[in-house]
C-alpha atoms as a PDB file:
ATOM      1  CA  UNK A   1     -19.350 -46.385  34.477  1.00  0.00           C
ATOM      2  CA  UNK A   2     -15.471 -45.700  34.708  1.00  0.00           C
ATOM      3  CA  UNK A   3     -13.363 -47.955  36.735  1.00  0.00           C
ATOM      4  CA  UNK A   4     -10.059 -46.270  37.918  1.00  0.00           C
ATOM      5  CA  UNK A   5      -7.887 -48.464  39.012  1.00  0.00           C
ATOM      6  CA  UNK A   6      -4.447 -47.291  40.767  1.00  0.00           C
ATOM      7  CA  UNK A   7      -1.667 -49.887  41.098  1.00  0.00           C
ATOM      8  CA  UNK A   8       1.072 -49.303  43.565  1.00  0.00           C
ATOM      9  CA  UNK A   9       4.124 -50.834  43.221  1.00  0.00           C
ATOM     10  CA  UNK A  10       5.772 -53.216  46.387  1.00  0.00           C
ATOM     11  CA  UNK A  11       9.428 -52.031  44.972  1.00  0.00           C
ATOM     12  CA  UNK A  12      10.798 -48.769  44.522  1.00  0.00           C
ATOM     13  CA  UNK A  13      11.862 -48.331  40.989  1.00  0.00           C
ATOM     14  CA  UNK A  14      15.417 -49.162  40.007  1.00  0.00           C
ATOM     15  CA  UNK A  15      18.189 -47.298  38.560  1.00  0.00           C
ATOM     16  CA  UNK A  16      21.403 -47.536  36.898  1.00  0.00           C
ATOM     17  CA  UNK A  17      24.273 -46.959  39.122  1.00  0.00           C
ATOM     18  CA  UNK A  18      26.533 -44.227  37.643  1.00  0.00           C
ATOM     19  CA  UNK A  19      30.180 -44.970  37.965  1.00  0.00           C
ATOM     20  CA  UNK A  20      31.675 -41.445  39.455  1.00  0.00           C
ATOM     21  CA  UNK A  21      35.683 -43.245  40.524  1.00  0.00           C
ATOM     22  CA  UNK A  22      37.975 -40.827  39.463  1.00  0.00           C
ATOM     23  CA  UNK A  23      35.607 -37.593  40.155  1.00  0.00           C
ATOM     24  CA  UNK A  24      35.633 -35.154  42.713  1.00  0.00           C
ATOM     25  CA  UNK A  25      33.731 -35.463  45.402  1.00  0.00           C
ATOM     26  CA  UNK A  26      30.937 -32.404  43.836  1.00  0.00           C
ATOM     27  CA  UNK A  27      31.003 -33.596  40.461  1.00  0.00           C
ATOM     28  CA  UNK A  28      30.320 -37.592  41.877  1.00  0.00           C
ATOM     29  CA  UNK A  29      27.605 -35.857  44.570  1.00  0.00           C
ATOM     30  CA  UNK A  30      25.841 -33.965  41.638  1.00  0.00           C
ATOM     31  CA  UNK A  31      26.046 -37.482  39.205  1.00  0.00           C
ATOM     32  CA  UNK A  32      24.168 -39.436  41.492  1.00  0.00           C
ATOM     33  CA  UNK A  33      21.583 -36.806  42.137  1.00  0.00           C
ATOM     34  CA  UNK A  34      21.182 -36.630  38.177  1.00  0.00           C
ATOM     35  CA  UNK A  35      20.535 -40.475  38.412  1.00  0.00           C
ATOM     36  CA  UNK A  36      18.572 -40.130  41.481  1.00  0.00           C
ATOM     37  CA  UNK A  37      20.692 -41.573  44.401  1.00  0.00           C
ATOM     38  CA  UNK A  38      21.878 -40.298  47.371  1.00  0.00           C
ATOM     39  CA  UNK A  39      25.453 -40.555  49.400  1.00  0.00           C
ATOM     40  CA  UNK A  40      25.251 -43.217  52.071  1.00  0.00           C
ATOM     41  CA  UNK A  41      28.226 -42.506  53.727  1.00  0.00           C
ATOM     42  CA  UNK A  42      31.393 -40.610  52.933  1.00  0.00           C
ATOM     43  CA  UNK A  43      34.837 -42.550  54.027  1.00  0.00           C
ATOM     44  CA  UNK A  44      38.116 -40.994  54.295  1.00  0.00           C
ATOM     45  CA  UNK A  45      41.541 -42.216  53.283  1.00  0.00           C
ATOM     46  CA  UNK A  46      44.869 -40.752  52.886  1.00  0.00           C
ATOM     47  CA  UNK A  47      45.771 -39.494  49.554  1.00  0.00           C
ATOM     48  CA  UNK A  48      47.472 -36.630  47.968  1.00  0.00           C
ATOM     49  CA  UNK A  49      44.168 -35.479  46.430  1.00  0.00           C
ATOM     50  CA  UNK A  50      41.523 -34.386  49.366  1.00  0.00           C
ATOM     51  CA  UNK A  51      37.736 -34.501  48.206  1.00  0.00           C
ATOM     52  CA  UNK A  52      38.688 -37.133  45.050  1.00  0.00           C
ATOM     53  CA  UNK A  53      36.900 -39.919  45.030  1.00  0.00           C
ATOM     54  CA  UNK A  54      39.058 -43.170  45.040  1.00  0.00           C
ATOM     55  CA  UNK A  55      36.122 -45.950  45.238  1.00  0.00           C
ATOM     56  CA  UNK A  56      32.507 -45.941  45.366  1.00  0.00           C
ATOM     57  CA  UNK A  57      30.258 -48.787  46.563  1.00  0.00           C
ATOM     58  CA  UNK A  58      26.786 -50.163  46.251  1.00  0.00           C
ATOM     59  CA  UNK A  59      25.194 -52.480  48.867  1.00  0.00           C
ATOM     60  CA  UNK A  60      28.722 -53.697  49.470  1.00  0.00           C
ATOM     61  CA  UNK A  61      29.989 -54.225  46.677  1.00  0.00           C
ATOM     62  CA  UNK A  62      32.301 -52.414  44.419  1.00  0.00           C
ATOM     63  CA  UNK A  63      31.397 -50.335  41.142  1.00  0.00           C
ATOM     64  CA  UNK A  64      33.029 -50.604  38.250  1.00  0.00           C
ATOM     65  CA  UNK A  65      33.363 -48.600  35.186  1.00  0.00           C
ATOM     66  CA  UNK A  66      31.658 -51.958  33.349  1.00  0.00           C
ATOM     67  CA  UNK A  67      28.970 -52.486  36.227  1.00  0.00           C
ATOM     68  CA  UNK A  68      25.950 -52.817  35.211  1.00  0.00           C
ATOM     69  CA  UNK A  69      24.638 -52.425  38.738  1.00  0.00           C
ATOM     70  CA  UNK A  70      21.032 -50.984  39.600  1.00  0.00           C
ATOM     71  CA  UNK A  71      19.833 -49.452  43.430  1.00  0.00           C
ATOM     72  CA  UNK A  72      16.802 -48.286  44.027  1.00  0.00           C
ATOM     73  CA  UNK A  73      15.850 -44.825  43.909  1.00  0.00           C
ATOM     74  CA  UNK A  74      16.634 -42.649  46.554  1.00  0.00           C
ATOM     75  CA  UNK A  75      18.663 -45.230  48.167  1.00  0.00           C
ATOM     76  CA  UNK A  76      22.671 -44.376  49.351  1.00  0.00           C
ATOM     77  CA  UNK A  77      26.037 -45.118  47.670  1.00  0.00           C
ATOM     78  CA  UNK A  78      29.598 -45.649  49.511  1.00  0.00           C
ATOM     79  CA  UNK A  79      32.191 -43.371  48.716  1.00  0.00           C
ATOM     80  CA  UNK A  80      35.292 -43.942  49.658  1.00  0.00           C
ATOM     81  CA  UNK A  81      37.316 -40.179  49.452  1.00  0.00           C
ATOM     82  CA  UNK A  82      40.972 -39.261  49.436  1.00  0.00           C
ATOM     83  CA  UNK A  83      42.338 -36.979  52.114  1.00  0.00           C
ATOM     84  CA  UNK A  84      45.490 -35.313  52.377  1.00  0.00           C
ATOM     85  CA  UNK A  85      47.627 -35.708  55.312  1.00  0.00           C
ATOM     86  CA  UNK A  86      47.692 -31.770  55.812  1.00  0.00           C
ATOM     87  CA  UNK A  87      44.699 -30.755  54.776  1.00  0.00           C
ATOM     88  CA  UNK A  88      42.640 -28.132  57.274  1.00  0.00           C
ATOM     89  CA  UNK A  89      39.931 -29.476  59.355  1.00  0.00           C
ATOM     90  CA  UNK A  90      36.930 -27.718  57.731  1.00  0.00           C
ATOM     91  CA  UNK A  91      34.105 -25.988  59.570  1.00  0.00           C
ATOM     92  CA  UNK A  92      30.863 -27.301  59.670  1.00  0.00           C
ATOM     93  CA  UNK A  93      28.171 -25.364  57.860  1.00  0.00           C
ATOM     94  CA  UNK A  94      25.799 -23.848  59.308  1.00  0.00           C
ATOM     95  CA  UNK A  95      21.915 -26.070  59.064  1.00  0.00           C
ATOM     96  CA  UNK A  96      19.816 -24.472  60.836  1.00  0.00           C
ATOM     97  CA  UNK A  97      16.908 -22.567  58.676  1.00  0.00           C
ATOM     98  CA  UNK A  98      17.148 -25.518  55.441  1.00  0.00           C
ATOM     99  CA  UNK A  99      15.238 -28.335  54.849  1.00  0.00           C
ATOM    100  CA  UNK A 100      16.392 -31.743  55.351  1.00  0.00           C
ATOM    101  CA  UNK A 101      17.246 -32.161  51.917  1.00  0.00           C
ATOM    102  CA  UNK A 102      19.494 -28.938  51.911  1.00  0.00           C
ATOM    103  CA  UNK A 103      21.098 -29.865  54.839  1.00  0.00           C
ATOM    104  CA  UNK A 104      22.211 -33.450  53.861  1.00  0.00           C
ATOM    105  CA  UNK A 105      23.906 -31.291  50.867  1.00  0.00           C
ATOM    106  CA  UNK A 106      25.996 -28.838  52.757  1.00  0.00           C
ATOM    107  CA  UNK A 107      27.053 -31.090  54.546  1.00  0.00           C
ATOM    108  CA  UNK A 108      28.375 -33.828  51.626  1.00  0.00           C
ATOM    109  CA  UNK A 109      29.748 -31.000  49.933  1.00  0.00           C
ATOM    110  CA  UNK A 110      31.653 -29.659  52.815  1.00  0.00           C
ATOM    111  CA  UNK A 111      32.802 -33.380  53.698  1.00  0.00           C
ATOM    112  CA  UNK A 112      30.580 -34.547  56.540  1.00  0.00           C
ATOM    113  CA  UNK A 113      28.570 -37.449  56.751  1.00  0.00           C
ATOM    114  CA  UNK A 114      24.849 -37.132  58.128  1.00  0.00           C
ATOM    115  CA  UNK A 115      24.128 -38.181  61.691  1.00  0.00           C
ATOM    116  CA  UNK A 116      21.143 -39.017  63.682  1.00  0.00           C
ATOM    117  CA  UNK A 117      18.316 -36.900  62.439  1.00  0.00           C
ATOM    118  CA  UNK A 118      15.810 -36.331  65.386  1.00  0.00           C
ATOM    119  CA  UNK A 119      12.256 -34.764  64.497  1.00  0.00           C
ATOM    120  CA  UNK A 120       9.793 -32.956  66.261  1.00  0.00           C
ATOM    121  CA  UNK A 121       6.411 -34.294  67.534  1.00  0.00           C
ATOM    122  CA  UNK A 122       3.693 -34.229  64.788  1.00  0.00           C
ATOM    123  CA  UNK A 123       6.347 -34.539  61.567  1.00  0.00           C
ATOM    124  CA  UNK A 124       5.436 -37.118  58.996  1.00  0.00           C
ATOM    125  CA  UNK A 125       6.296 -38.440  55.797  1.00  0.00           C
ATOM    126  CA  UNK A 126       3.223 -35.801  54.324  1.00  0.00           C
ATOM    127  CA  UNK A 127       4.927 -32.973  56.039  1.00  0.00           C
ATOM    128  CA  UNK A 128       8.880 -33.579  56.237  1.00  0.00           C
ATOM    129  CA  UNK A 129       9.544 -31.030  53.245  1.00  0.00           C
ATOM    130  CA  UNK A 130       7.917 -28.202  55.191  1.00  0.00           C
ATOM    131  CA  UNK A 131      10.180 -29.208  58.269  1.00  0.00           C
ATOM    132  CA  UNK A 132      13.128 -27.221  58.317  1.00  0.00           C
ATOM    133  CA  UNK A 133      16.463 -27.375  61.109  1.00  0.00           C
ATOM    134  CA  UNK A 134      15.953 -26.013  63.803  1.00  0.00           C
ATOM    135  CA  UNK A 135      19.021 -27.266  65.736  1.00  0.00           C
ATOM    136  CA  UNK A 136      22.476 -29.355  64.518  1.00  0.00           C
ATOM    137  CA  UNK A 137      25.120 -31.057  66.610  1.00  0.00           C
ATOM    138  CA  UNK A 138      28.041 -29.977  66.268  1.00  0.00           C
ATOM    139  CA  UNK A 139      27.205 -26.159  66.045  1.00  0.00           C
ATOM    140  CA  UNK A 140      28.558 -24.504  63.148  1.00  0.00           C
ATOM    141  CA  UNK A 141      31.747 -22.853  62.617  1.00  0.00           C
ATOM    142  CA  UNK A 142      33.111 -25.976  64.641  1.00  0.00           C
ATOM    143  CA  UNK A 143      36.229 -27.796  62.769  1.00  0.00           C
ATOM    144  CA  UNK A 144      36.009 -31.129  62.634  1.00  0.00           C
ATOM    145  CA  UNK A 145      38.292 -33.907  60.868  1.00  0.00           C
ATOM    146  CA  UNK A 146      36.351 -34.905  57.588  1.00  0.00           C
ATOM    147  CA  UNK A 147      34.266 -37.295  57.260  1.00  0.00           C
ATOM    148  CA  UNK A 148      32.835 -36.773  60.930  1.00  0.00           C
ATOM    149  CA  UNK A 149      29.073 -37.347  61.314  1.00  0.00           C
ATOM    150  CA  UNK A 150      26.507 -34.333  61.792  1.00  0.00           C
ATOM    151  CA  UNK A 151      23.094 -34.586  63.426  1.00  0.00           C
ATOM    152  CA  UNK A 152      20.259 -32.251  63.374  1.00  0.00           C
ATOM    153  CA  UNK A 153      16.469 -32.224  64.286  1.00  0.00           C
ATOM    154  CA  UNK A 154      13.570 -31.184  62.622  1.00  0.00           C
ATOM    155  CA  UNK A 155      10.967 -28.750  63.154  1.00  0.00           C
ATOM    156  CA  UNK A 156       7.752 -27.316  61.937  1.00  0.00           C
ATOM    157  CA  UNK A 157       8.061 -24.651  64.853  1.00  0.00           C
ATOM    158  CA  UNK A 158       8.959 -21.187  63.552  1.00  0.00           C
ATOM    159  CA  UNK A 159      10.012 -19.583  66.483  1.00  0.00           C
ATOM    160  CA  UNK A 160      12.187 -22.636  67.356  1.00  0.00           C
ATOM    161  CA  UNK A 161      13.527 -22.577  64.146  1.00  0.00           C
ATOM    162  CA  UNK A 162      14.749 -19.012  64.863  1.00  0.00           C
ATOM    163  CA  UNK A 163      15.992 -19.513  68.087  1.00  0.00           C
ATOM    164  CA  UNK A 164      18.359 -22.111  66.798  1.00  0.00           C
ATOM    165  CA  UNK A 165      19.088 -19.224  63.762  1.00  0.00           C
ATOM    166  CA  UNK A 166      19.961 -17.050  65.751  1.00  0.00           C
ATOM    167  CA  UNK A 167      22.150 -19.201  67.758  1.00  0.00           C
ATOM    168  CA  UNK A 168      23.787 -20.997  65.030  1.00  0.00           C
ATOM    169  CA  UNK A 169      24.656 -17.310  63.975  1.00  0.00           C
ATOM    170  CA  UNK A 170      26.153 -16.626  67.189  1.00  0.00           C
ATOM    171  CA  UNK A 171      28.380 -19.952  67.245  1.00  0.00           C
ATOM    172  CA  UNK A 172      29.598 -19.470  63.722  1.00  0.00           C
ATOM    173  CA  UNK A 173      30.876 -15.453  64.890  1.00  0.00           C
ATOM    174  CA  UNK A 174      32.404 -17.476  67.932  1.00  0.00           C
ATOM    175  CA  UNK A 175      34.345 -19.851  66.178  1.00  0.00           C
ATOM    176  CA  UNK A 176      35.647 -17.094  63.406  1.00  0.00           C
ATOM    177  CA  UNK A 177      36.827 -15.124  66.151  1.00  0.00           C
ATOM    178  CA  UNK A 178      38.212 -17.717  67.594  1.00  0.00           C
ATOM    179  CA  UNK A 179      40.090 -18.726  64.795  1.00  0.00           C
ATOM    180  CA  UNK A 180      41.493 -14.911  64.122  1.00  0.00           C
ATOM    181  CA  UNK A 181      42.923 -14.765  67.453  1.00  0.00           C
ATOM    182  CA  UNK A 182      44.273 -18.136  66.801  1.00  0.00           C
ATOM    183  CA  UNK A 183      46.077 -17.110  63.596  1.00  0.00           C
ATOM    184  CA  UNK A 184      47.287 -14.293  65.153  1.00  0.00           C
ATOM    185  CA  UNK A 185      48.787 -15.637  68.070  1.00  0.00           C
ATOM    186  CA  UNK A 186      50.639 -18.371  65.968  1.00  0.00           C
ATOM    187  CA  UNK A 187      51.909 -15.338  63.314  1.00  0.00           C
END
């Protein structure tokens, strides 16, 4: 007889903390994804670079170029981003359609942080990569200051899923058109 045996670890496997100070915000976003880390939270300071990152932390404390500092995998890193007095509120992109994953990206990239995530009845940890957003809060096309926290919820639903599509589509043509006839009026 063969004996199998499977041994499961009680700790997540650790990883080296890459040091991404001095980086825009993108290039630091896609470094810790190489390494396998994720953005905690996203905090915003005045600067005269926006989206440059200006500190990054790791379970409170600070890294280094000469840390040697390890997190597990998956888990979130602080980073503290420089904003520029006049720089435009940007709109919030639109969720609704991608998978969790996708969504936490848009909205790093555009400068949000991720708020509450509600899902539907019957999701799991099996099935959470076949969810998809069905609904976000704010809507897109809204412009908020950066660094503002986004929510969305979760669903396995199709037809909810294009509901909130279709309406995500229809508050992202409200808030360009609202902007146009904002531009023009101050012009």
């Amino acid at each position: 007889r063969h004996i199998f045996v499977t041994i499961n670890s009680f700790r997540q496997k650790m990883v080296d903390v890459p040091y991404v100070t001095g980086f825009s915000l993108r290039q630091a976003k896609n470094n810790l994804d190489i390494a396998g880390l994720g953005i905690k939270e996203l905090i915003y300071r005045d600067d005269i670079a926006t989206n440059y990152v200006l500190e990054e932390r790791c379970g409170g404390k600070e890294v280094g170029p000469s840390s040697r500092m390890q997190a597990e995998i998956g888990s979130g890193v602080t980073l503290i981003v420089g904003r520029a007095p006049d720089a435009a509120a940007p709109q919030v992109p639109k969720l609704v359609g991608f998978s969790a994953r996708e969504a936490k990206n848009r909205l790093w990239e555009a400068g949000f942080n991720v708020g509450k995530i509600t899902r539907d009845a019957g999701i799991n940890l099996l099935n959470e990569k076949e969810a998809k957003v069905s609904a976000q809060s704010p809507a897109a096309g809204t412009r908020l200051g950066l660094g503002t926290a986004v929510g969305f919820t979760l669903s396995l639903d199709d037809e909810k899923i294009e509901a909130g599509r279709k309406a995500a589509d229809r508050s992202v043509r409200a808030a360009a058109k609202a902007y146009a006839d904002s531009v023009a009026t101050a012009e």
